[in-house]
PDB file of N, CA and C in Angstrom:
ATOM      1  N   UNK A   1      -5.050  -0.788  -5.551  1.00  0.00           N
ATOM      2  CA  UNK A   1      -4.419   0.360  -4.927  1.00  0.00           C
ATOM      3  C   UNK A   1      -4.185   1.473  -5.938  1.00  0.00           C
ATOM      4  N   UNK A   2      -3.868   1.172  -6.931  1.00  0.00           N
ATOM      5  CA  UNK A   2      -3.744   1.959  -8.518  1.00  0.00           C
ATOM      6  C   UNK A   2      -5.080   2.384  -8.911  1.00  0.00           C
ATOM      7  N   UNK A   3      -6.269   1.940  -8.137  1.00  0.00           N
ATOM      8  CA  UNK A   3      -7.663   2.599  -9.141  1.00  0.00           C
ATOM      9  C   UNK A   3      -7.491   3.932  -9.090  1.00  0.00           C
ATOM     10  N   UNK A   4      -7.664   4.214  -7.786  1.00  0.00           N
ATOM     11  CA  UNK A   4      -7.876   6.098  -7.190  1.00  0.00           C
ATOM     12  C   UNK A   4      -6.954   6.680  -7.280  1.00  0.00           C
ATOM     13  N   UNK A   5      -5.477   6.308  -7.968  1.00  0.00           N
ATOM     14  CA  UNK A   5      -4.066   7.206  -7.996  1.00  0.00           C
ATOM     15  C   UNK A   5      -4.571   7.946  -8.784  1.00  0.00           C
ATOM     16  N   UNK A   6      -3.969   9.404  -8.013  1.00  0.00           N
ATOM     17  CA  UNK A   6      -4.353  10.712  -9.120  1.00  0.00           C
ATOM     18  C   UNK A   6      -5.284  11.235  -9.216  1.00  0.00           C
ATOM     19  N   UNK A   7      -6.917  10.315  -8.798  1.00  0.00           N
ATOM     20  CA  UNK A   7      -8.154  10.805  -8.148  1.00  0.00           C
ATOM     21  C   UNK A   7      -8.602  10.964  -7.065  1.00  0.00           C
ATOM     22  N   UNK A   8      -8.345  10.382  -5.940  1.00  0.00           N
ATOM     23  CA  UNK A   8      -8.231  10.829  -4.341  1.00  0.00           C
ATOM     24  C   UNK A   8      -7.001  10.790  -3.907  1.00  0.00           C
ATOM     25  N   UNK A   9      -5.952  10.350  -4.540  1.00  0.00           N
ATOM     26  CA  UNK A   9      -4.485  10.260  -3.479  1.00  0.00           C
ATOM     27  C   UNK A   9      -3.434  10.212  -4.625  1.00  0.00           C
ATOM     28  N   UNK A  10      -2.301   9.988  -4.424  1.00  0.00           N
ATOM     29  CA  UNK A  10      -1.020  10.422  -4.954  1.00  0.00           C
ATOM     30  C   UNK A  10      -0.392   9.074  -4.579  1.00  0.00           C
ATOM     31  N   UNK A  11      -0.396   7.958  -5.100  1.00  0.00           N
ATOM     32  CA  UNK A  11      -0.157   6.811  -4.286  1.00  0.00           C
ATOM     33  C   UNK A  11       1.716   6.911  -4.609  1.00  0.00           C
ATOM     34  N   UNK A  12       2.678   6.698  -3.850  1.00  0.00           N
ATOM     35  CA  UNK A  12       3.979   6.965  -3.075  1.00  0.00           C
ATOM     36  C   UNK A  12       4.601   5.374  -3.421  1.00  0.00           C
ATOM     37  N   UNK A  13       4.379   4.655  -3.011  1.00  0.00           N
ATOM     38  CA  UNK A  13       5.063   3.366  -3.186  1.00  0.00           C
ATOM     39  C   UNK A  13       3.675   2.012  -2.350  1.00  0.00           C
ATOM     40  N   UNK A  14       3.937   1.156  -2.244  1.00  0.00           N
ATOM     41  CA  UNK A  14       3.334   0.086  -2.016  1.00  0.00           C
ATOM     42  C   UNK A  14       4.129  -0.638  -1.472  1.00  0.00           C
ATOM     43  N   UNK A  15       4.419  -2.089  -1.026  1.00  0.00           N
ATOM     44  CA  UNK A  15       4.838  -3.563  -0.764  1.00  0.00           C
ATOM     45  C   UNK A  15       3.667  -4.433   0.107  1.00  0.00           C
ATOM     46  N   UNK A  16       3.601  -5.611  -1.122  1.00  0.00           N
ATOM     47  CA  UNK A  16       2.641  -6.715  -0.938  1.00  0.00           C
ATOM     48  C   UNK A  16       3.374  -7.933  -0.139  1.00  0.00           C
ATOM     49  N   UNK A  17       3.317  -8.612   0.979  1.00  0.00           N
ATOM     50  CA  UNK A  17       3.718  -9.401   1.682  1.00  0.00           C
ATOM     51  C   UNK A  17       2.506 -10.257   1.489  1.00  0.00           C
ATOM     52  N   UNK A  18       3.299 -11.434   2.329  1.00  0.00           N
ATOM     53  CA  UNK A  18       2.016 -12.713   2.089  1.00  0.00           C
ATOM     54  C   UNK A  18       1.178 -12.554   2.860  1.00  0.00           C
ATOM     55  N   UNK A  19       1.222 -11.720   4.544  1.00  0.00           N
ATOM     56  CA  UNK A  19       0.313 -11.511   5.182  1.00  0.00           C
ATOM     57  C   UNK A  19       0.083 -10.001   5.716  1.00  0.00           C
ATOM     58  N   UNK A  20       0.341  -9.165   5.401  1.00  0.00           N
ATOM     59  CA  UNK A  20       0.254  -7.581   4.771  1.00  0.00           C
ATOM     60  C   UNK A  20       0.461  -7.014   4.174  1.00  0.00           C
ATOM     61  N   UNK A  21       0.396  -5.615   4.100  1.00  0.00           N
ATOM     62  CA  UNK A  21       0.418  -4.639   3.002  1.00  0.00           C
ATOM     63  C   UNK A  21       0.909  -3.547   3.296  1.00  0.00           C
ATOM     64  N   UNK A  22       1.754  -2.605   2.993  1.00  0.00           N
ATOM     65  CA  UNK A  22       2.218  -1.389   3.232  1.00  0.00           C
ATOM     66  C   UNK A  22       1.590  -0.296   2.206  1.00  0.00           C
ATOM     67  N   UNK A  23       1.176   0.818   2.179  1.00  0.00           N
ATOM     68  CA  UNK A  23       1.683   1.440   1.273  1.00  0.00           C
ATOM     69  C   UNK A  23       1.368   3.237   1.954  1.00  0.00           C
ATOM     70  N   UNK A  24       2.005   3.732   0.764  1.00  0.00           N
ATOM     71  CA  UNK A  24       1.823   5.291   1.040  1.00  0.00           C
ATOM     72  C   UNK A  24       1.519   6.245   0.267  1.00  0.00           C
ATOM     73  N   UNK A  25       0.049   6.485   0.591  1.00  0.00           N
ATOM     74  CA  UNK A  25      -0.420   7.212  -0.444  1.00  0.00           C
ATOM     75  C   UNK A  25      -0.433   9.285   0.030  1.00  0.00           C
ATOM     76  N   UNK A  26      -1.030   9.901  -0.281  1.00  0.00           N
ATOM     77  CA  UNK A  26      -1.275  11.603  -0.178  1.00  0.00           C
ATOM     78  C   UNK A  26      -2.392  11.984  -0.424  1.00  0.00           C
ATOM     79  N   UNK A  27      -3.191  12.011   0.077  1.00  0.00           N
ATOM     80  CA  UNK A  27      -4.673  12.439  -0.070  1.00  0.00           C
ATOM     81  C   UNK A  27      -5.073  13.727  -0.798  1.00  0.00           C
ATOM     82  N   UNK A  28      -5.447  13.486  -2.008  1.00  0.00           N
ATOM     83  CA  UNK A  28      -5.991  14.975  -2.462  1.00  0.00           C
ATOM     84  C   UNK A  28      -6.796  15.598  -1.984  1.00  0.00           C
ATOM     85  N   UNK A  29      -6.978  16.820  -2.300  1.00  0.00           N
ATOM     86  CA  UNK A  29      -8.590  18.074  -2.582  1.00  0.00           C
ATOM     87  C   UNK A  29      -9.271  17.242  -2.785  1.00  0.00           C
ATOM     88  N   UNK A  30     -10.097  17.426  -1.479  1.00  0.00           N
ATOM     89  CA  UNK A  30     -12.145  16.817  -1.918  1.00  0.00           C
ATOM     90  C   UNK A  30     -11.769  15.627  -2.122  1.00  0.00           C
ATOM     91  N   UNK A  31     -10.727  14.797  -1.526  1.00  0.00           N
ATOM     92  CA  UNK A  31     -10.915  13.075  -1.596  1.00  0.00           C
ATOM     93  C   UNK A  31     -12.139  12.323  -0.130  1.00  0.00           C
ATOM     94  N   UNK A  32     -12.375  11.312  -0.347  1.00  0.00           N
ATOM     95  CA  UNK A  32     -12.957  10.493   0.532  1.00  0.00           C
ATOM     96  C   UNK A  32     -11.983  10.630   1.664  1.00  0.00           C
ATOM     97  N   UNK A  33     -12.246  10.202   2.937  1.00  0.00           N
ATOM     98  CA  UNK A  33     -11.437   9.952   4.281  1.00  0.00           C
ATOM     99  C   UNK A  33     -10.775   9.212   4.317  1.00  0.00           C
ATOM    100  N   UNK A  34      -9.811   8.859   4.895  1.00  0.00           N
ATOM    101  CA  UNK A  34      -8.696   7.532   4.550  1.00  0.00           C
ATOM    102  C   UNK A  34      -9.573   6.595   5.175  1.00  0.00           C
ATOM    103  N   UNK A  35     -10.626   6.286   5.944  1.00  0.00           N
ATOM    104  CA  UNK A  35     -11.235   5.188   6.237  1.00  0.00           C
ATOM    105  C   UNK A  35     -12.193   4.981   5.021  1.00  0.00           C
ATOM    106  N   UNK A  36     -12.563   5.577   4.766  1.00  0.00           N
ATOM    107  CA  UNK A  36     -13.637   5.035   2.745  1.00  0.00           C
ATOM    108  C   UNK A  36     -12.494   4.736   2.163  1.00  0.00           C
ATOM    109  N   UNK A  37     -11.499   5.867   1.727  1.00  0.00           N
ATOM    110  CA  UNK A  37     -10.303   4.916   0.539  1.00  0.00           C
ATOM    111  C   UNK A  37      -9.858   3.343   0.882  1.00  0.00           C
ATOM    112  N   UNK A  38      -9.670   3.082   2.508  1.00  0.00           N
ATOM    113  CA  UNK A  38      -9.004   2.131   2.890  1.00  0.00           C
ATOM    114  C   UNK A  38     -10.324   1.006   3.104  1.00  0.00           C
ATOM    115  N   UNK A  39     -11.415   0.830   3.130  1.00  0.00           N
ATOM    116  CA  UNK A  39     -12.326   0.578   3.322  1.00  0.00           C
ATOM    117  C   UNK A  39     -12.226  -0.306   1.892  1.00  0.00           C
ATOM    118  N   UNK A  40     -12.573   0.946   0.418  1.00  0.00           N
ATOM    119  CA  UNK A  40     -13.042   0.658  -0.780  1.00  0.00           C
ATOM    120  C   UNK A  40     -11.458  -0.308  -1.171  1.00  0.00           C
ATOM    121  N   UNK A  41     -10.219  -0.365  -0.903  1.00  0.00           N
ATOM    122  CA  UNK A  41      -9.316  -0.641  -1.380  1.00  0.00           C
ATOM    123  C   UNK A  41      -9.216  -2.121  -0.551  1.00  0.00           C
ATOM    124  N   UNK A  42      -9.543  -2.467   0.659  1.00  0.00           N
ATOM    125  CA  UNK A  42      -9.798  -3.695   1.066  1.00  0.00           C
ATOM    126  C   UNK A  42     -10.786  -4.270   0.582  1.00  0.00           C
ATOM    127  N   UNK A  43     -12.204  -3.804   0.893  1.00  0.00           N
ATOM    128  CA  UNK A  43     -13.449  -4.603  -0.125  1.00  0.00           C
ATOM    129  C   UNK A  43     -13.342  -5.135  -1.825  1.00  0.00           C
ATOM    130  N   UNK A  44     -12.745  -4.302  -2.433  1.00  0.00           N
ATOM    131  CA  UNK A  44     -12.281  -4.734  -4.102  1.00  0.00           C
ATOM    132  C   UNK A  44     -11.235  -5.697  -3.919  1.00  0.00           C
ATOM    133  N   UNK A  45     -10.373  -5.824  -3.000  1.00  0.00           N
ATOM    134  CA  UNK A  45      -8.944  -6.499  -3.217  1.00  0.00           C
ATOM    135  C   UNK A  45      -9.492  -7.877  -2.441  1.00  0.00           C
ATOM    136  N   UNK A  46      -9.757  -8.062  -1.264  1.00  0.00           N
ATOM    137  CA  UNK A  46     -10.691  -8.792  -0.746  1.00  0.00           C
ATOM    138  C   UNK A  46     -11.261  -9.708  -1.824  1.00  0.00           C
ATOM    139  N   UNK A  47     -12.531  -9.352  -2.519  1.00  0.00           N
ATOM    140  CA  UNK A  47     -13.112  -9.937  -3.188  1.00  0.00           C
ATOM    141  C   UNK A  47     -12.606 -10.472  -4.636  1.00  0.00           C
ATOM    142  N   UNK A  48     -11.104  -9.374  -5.344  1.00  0.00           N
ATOM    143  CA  UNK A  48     -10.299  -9.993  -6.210  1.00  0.00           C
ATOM    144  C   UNK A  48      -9.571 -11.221  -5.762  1.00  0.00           C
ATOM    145  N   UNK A  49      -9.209 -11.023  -4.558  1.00  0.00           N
ATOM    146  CA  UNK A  49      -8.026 -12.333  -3.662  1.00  0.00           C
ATOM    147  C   UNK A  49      -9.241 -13.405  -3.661  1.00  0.00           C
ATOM    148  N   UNK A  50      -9.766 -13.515  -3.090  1.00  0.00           N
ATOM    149  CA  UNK A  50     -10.714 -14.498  -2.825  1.00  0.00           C
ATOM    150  C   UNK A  50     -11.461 -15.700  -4.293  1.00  0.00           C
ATOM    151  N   UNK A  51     -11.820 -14.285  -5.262  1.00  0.00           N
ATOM    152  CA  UNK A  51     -11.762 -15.391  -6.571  1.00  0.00           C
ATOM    153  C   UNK A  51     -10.165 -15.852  -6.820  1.00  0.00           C
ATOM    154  N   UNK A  52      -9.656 -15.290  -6.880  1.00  0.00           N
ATOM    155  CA  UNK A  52      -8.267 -15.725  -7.151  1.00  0.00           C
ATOM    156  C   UNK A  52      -8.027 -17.109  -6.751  1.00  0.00           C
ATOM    157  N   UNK A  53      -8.472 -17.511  -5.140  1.00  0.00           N
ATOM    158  CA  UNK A  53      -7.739 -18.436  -4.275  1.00  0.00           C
ATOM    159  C   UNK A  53      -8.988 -19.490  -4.042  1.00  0.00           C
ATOM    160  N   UNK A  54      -9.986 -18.868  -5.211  1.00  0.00           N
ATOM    161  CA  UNK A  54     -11.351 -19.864  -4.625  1.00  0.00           C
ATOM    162  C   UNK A  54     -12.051 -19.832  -3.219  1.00  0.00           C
ATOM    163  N   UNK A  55     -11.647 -18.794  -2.408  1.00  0.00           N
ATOM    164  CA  UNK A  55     -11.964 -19.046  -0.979  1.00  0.00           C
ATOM    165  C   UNK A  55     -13.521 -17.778  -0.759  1.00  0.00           C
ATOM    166  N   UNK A  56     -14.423 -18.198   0.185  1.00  0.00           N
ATOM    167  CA  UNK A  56     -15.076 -17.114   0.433  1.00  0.00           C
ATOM    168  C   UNK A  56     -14.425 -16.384   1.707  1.00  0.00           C
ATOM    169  N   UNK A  57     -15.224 -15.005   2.042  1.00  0.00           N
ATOM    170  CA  UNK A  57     -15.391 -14.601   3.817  1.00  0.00           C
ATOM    171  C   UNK A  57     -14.638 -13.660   3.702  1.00  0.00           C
ATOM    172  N   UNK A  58     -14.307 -13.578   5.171  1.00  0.00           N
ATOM    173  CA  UNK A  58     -13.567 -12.420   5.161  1.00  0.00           C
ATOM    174  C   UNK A  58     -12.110 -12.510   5.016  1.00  0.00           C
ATOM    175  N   UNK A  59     -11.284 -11.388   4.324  1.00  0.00           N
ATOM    176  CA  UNK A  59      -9.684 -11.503   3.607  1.00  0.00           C
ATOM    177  C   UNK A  59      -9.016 -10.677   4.890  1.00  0.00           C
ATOM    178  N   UNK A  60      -9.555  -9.530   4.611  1.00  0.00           N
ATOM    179  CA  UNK A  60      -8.214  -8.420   5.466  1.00  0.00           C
ATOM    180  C   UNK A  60      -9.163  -8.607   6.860  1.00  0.00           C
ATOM    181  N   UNK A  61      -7.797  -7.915   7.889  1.00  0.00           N
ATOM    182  CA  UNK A  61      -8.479  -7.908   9.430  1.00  0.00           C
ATOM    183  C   UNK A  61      -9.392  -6.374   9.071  1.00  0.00           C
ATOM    184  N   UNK A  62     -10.299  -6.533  10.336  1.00  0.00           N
ATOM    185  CA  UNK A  62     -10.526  -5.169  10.224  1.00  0.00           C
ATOM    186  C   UNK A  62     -10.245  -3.927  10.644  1.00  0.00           C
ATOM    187  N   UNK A  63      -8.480  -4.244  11.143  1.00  0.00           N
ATOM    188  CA  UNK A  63      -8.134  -2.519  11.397  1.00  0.00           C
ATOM    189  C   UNK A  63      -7.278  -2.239  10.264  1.00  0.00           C
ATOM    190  N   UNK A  64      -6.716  -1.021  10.426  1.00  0.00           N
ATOM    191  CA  UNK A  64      -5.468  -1.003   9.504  1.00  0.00           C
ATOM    192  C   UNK A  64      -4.601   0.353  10.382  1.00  0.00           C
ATOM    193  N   UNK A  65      -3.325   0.152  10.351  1.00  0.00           N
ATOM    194  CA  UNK A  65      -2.447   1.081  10.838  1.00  0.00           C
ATOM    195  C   UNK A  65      -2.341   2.595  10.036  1.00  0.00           C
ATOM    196  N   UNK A  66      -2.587   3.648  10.335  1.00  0.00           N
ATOM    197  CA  UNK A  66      -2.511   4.659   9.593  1.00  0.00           C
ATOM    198  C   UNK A  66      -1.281   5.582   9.798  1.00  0.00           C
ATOM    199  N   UNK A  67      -0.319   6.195  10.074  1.00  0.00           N
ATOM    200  CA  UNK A  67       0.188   7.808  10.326  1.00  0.00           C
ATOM    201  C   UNK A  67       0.432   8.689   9.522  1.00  0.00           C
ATOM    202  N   UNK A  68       0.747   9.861  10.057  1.00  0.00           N
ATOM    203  CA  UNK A  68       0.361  10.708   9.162  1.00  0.00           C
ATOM    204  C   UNK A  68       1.555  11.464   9.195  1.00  0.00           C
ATOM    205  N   UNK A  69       2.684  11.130   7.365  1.00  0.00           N
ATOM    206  CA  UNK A  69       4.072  11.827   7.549  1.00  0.00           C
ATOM    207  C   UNK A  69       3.844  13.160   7.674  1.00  0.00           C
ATOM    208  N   UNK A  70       4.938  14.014   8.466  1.00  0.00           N
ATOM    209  CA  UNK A  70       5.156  14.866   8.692  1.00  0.00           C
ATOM    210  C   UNK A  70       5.880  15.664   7.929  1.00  0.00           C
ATOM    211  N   UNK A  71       7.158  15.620   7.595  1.00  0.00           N
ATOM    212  CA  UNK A  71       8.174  16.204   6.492  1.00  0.00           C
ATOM    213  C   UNK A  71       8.478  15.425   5.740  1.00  0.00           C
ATOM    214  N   UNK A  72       9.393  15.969   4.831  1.00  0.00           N
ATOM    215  CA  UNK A  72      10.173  14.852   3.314  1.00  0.00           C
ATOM    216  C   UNK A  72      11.324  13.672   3.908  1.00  0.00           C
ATOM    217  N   UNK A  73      12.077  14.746   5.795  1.00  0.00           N
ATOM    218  CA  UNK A  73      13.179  13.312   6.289  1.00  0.00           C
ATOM    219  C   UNK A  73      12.134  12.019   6.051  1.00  0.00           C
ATOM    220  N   UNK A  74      10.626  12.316   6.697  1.00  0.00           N
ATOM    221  CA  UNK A  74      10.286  11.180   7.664  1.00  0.00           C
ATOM    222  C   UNK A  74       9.336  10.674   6.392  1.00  0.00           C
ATOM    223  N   UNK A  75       8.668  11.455   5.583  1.00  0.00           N
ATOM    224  CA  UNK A  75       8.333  10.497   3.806  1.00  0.00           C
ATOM    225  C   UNK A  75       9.408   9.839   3.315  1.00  0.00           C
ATOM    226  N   UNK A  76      11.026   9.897   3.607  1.00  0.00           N
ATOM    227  CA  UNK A  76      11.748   9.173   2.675  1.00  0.00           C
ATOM    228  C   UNK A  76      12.088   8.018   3.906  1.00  0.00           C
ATOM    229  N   UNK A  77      12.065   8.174   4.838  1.00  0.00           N
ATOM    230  CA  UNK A  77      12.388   7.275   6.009  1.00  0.00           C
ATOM    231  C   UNK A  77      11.214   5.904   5.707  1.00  0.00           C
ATOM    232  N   UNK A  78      10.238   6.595   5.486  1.00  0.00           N
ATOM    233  CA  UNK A  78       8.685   5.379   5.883  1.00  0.00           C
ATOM    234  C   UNK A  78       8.812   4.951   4.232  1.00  0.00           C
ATOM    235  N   UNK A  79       8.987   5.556   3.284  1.00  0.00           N
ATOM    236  CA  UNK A  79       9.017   4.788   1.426  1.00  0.00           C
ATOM    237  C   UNK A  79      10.354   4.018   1.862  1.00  0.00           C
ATOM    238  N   UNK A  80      11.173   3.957   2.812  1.00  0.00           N
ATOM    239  CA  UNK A  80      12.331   2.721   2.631  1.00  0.00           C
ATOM    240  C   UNK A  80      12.014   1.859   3.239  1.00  0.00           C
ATOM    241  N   UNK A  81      11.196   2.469   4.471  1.00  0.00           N
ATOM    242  CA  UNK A  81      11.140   0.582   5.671  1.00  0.00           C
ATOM    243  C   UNK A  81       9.802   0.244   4.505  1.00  0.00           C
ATOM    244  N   UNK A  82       9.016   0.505   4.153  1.00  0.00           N
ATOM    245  CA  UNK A  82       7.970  -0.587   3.273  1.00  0.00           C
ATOM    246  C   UNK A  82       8.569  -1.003   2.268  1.00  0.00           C
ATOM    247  N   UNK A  83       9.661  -0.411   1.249  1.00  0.00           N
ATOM    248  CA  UNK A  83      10.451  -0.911   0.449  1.00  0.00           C
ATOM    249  C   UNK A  83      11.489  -2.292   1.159  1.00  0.00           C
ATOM    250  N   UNK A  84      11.981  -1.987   1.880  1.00  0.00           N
ATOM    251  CA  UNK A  84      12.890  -2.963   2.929  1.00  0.00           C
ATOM    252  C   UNK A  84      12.682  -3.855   3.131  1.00  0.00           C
ATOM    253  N   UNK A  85      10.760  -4.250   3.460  1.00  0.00           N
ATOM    254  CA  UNK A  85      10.090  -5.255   3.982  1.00  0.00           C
ATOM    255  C   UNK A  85      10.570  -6.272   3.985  1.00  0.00           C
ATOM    256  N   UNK A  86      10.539  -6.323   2.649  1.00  0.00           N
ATOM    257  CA  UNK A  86      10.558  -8.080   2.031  1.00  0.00           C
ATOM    258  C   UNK A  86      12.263  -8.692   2.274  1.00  0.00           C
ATOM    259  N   UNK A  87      13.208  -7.561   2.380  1.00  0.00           N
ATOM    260  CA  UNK A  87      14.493  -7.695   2.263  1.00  0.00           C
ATOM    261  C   UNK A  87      15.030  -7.946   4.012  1.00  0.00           C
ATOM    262  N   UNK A  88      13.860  -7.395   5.125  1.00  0.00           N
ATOM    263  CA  UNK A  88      14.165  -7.147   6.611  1.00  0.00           C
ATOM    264  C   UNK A  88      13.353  -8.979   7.040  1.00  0.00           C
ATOM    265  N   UNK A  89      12.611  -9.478   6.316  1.00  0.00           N
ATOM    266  CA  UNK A  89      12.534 -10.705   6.167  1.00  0.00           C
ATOM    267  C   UNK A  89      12.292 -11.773   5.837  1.00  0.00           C
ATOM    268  N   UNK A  90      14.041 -11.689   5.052  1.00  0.00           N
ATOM    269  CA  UNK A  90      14.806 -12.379   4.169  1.00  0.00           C
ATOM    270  C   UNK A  90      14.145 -13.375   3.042  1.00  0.00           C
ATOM    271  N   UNK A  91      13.089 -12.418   2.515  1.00  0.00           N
ATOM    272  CA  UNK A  91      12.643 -13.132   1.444  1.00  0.00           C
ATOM    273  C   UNK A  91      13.564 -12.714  -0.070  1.00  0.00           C
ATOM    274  N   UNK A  92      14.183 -11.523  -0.156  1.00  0.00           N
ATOM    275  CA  UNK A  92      15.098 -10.879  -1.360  1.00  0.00           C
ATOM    276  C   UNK A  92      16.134 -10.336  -0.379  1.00  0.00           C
ATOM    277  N   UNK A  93      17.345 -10.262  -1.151  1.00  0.00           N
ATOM    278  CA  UNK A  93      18.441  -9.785  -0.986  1.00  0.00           C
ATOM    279  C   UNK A  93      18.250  -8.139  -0.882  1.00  0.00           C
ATOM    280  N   UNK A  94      17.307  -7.795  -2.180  1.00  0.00           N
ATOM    281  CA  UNK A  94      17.205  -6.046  -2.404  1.00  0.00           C
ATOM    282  C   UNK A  94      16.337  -6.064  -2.931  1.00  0.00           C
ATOM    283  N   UNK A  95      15.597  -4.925  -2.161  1.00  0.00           N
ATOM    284  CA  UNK A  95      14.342  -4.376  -2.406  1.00  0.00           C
ATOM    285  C   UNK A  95      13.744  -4.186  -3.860  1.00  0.00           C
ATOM    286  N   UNK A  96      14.326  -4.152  -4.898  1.00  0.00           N
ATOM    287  CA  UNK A  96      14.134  -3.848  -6.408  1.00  0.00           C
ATOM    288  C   UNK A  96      14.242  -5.738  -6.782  1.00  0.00           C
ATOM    289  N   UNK A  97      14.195  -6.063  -6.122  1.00  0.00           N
ATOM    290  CA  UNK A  97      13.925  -7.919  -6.321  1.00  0.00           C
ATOM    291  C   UNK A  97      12.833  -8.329  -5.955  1.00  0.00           C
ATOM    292  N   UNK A  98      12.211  -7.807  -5.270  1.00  0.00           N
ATOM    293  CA  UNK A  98      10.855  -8.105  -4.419  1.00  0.00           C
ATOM    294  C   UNK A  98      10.028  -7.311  -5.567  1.00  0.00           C
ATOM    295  N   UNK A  99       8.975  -8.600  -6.617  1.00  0.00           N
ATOM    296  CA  UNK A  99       7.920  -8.470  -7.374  1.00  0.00           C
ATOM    297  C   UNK A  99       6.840  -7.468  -7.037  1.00  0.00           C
ATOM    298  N   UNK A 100       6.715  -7.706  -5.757  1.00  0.00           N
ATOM    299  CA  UNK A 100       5.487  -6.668  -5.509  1.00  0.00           C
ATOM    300  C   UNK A 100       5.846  -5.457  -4.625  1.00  0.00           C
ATOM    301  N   UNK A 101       7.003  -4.834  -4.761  1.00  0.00           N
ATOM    302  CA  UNK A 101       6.961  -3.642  -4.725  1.00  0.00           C
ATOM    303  C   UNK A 101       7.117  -2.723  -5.800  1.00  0.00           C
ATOM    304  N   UNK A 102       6.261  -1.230  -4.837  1.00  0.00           N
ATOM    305  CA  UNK A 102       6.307  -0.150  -6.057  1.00  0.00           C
ATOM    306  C   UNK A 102       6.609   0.759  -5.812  1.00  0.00           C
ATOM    307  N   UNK A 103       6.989   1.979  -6.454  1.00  0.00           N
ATOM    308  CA  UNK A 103       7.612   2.958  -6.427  1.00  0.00           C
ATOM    309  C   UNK A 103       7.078   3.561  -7.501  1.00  0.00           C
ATOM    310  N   UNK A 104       6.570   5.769  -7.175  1.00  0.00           N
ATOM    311  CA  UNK A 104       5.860   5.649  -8.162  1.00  0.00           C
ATOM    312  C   UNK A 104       7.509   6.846  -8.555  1.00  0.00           C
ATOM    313  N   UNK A 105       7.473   6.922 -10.096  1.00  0.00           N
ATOM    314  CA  UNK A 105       7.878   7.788 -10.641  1.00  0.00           C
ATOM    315  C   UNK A 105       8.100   9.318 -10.364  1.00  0.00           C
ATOM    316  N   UNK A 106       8.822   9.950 -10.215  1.00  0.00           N
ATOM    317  CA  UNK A 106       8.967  11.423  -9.834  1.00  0.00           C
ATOM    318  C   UNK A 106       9.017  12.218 -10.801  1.00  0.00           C
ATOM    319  N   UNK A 107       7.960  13.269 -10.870  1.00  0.00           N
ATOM    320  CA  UNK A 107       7.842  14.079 -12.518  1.00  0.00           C
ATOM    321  C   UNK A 107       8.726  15.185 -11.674  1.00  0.00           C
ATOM    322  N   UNK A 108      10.062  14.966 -12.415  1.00  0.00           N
ATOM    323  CA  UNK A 108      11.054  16.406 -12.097  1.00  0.00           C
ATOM    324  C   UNK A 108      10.937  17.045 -13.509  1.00  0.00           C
TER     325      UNK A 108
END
């Protein structure tokens, strides 16, 4: 999810669950379509998971949920419920406990 940050998208935060994925990225100038980014970011991860777990075939389903934030309320609304995830069920107490979430840095 980190290859293309900064070269097609602005990646926002992430959370890795055992059987999905959240994240929120911003599409730059002259990037690929969110179906190639999301495409290229399942096929690499896919095929990393799979050596990982020894397994062949297919990893991810083949849709994926997209929307498209509107203002900064409803960007800080959607970076908390994917932050939340893991905490809405009850795998961590708080979201900054849950290993595989991310949050990217804010250059103020």
């Amino acid at each position: 999810m980190m290859y293309f940050d900064k070269e097609e998208y602005n990646l926002s935060c992430y959370c890795i669950m055992s059987n999905h994925v959240h994240l929120v990225i911003q599409l730059l100038k002259n990037s690929r379509t969110i179906d190639r980014i999301m495409q290229s970011i399942k096929s690499y991860s896919a095929s990393k998971c799979n050596e990982l777990l020894g397994c062949r075939g297919q990893f991810w389903q083949h849709e994926n949920y997209d929307h498209i934030i509107r203002d900064e309320a409803e960007f800080e609304r959607i970076v908390q419920y994917v932050l939340n995830n893991p905490v809405k069920a009850g795998l961590v107490e708080k979201q900054d406990d849950w290993k595989w979430n991310y949050l990217a840095k804010l250059d103020l």
